[in-house]
Protein backbone atom coordinates (compact mmCIF):
# COMPACT_ATOMS: atom_id res chain seq x y z
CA UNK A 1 97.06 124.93 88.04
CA UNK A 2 97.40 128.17 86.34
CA UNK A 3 96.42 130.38 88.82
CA UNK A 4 99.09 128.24 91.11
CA UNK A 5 101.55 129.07 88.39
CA UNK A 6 100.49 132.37 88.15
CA UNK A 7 101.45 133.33 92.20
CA UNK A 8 104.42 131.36 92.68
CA UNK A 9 106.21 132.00 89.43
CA UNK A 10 104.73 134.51 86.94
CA UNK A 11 103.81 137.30 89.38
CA UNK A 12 107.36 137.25 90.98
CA UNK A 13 109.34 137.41 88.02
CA UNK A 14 107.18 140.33 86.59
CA UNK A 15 107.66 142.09 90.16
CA UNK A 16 111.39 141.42 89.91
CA UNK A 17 111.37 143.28 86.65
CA UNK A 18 109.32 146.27 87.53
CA UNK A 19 111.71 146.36 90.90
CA UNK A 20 114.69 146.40 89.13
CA UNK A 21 113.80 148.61 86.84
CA UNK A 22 112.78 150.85 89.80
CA UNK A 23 116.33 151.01 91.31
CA UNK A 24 118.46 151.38 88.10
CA UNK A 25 119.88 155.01 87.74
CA UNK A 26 118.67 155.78 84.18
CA UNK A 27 115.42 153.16 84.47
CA UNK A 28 116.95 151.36 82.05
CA UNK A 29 114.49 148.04 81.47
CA UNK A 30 116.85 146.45 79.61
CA UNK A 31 119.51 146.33 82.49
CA UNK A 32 116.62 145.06 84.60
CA UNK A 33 115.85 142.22 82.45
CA UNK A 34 119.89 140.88 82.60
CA UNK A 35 119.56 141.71 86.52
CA UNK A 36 116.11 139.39 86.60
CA UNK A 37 117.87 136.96 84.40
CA UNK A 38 121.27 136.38 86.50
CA UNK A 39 118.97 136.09 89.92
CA UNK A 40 116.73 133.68 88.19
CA UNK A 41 119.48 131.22 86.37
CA UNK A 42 121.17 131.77 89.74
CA UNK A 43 118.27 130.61 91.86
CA UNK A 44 118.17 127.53 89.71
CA UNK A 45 121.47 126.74 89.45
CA UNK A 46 121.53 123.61 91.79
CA UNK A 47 118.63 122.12 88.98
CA UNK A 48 120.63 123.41 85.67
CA UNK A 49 123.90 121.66 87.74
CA UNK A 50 122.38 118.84 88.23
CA UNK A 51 120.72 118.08 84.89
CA UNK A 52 124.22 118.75 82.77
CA UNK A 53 126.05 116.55 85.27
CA UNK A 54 123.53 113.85 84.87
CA UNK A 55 123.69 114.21 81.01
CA UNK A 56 127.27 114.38 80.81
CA UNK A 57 127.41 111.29 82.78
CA UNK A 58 124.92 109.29 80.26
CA UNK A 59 127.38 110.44 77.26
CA UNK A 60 130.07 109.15 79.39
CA UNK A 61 128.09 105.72 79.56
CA UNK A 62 126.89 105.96 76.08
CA UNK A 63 129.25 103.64 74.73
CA UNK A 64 128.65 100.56 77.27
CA UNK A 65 125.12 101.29 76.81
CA UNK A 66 125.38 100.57 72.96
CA UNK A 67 127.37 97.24 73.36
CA UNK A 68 125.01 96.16 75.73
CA UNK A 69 122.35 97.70 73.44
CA UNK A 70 123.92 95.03 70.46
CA UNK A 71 124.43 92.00 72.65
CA UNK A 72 120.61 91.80 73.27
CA UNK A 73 119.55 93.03 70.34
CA UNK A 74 117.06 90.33 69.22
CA UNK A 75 115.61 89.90 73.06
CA UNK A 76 114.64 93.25 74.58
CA UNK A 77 113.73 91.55 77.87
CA UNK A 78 117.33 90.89 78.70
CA UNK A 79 118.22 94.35 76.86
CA UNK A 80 115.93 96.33 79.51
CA UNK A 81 117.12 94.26 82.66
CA UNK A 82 121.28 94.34 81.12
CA UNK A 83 120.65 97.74 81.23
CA UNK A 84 118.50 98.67 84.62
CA UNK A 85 121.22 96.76 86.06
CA UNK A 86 124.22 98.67 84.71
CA UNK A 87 122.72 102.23 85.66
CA UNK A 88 122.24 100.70 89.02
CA UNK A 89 125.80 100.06 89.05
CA UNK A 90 126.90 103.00 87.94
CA UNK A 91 124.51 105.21 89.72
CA UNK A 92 122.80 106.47 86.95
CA UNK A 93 119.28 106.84 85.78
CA UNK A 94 118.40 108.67 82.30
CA UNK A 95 115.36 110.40 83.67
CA UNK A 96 116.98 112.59 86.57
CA UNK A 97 117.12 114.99 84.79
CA UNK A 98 114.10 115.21 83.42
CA UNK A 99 112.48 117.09 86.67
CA UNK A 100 115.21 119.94 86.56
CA UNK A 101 114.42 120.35 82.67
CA UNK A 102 110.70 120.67 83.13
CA UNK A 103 111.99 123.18 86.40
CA UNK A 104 113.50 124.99 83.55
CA UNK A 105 111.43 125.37 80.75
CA UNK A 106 108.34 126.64 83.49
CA UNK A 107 110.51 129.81 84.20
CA UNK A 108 111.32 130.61 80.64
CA UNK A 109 107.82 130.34 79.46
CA UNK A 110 106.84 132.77 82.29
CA UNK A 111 109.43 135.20 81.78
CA UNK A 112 108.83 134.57 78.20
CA UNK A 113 105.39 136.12 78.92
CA UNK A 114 106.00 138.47 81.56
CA UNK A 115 108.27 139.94 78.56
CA UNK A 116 105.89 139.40 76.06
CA UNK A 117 102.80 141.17 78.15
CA UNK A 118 104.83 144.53 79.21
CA UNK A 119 105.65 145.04 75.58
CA UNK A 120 102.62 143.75 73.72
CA UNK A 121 101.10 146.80 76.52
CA UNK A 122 102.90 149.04 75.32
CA UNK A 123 105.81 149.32 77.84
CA UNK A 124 102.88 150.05 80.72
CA UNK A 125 102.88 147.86 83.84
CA UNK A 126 99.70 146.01 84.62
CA UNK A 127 98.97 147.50 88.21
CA UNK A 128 96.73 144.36 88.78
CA UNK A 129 100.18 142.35 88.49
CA UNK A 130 102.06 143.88 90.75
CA UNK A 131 102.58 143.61 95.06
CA UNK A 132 101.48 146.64 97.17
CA UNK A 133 104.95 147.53 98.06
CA UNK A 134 106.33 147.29 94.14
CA UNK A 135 105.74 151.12 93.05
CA UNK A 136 104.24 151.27 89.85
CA UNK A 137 107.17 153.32 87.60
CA UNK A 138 104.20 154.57 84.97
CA UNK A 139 105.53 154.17 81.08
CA UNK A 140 108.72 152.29 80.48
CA UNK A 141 111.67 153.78 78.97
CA UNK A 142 112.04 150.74 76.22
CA UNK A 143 115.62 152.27 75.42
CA UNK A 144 118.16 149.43 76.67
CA UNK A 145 121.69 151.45 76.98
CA UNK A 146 119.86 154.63 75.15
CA UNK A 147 120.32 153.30 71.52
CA UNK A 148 118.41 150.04 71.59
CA UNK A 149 114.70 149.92 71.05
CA UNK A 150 113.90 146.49 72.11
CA UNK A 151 110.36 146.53 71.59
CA UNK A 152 111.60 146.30 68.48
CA UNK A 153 113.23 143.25 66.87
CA UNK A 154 116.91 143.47 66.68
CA UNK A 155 119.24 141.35 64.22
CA UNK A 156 122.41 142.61 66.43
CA UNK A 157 121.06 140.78 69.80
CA UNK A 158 119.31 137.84 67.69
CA UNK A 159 122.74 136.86 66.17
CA UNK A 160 124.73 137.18 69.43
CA UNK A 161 122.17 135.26 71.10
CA UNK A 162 122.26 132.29 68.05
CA UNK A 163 126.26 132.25 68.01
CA UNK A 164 125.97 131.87 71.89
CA UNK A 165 123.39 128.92 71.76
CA UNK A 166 125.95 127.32 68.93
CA UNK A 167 128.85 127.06 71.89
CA UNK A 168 127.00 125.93 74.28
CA UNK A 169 125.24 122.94 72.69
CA UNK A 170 128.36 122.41 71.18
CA UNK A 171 130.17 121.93 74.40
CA UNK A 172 127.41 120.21 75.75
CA UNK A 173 127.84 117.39 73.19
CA UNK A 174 131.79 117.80 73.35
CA UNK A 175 132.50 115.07 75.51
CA UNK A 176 130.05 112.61 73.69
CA UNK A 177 132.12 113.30 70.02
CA UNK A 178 134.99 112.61 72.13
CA UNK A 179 133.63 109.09 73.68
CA UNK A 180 132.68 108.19 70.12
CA UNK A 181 136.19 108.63 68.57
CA UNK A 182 137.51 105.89 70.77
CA UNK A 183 134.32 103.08 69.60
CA UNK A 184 134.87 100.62 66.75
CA UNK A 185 133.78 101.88 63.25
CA UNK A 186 129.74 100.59 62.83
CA UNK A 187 128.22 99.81 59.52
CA UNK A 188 125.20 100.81 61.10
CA UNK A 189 124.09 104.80 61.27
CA UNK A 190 124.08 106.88 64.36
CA UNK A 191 121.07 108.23 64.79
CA UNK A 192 122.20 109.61 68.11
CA UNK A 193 125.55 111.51 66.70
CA UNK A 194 123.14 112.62 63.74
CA UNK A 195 120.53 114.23 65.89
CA UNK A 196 123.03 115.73 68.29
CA UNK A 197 124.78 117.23 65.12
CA UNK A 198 121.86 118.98 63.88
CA UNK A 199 121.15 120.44 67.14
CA UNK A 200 124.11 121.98 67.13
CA UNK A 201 122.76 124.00 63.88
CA UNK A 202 119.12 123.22 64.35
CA UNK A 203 119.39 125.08 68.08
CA UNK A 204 120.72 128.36 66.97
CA UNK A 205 118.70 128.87 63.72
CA UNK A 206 115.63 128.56 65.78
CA UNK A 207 117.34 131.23 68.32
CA UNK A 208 118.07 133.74 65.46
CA UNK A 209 114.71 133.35 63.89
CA UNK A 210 112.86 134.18 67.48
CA UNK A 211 115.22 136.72 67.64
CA UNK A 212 114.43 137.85 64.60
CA UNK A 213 110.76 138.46 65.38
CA UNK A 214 110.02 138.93 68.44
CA UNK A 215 111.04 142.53 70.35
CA UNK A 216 114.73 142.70 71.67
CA UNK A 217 114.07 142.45 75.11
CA UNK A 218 113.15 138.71 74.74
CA UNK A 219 116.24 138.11 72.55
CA UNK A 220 118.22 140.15 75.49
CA UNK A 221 117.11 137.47 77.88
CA UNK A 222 117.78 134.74 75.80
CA UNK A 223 121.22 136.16 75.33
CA UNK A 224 122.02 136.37 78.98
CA UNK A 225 120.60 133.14 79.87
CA UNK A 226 122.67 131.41 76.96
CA UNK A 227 125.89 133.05 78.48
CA UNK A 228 125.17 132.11 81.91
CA UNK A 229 124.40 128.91 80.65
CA UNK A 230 127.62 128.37 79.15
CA UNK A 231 129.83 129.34 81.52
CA UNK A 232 128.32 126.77 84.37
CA UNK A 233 129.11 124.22 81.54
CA UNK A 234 132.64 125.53 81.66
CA UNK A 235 132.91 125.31 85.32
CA UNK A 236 131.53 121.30 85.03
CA UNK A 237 133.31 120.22 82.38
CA UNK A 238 136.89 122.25 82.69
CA UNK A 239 138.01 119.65 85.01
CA UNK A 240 137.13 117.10 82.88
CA UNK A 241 138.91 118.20 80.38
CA UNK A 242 142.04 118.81 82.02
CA UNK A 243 141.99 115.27 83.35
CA UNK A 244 141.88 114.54 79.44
């Protein structure tokens, strides 16, 4: 399973770097990681799409799901079947996107690494890694825009990346503060709104502290990602909330 991971995502992504890099007037590696990043988050737009639509339609549900949720409280039987049958009515299902999530997190634990190993080798490409036809560019200029060291940590790209993980969660649970306004007051806690609030803080703290610690370059890609990130949100849920 490794080794399968290894060819069809690892080895491409590190070859996309080194090519990059390769073609950039100035060899600038940093400039070849936001290059890598767009074509990857690009190449799995479709998946990102479809897992924000399907969990911006759940939040959308959310509050049928709890008064069904309360009418069978005390016989979880008729809670499961209330419920299978009003996702089959709606055309729902709170596992699709599950599969485009998993999609996900595989390509940003291999760039993640393919990151990790170029720096933790000191900025010198691992000839075994790369195709025949990738030409191996010998030591890496680790100078992103000829001021940034980012095989070093930097606070700078840490805190940008942080402040852009805040707005996007945030917008991602926009719509479900919205839906919530409109239920009947509960005596009984939200768990749900609770966890989705610390998220919104929880999320970027981790992101900073990462940041923090690890060399730029992987903050850099976090950064980019993030952005790219938020802006698909934007183009799902602006007409949304125009309609609103």
């Amino acid at each position: 399973m490794m080794q399968i991971l290894y060819i069809l995502v690892y080895q491409p992504l590190y070859n996309a770097l080194i090519f990059f890099y390769n073609i950039i007037p100035g060899h600038d590696f940093g400039v070849a990681i936001i290059l890598t990043t767009l074509i990857l988050k690009s190449l799995l737009f479709p998946l990102s799409k479809k897992q924000i639509t399907s969990q911006k339609k759940m939040q959308e549900l959310q509050p049928k799901i709890k008064e069904i949720q309360q009418k069978h409280q005390n016989d979880k039987e008729k809670q499961t079947k209330a419920l299978m049958t009003f996702y089959k009515e709606n055309k729902a299902n709170p596992l699709s996107g599950c599969l485009p999530l998993i999609m996900q997190l595989v390509f940003l634990i291999a760039i993640y690494r393919v990151i990790i190993s170029i720096s933790q080798a000191g900025f010198i490409v691992n000839t075994g890694d790369l195709y025949v036809f990738i030409t191996n560019p010998g030591p890496i200029n680790h100078l992103f825009l000829n001021f940034v060291d980012i095989t070093k940590p930097s606070y700078v790209l840490a805190f940008f990346s942080a402040i852009a993980q805040y707005y996007q969660t945030k917008m991602l649970f926009q719509n479900q503060n919205t839906n919530k306004s409109s239920e009947p007051a509960s005596a009984e806690p939200d768990f749900a709104a609770i966890m989705n609030k610390q998220m919104i803080y929880l999320g970027p703290g981790l992101t900073f502290f990462i940041g923090a610690r690890f060399p730029a370059a992987l903050a850099l890609y976090w950064l980019v990602s993030t952005l790219f990130m938020l802006f698909q949100q934007i183009s799902i849920f602006q007409p949304k909330l125009k309609e609103k």
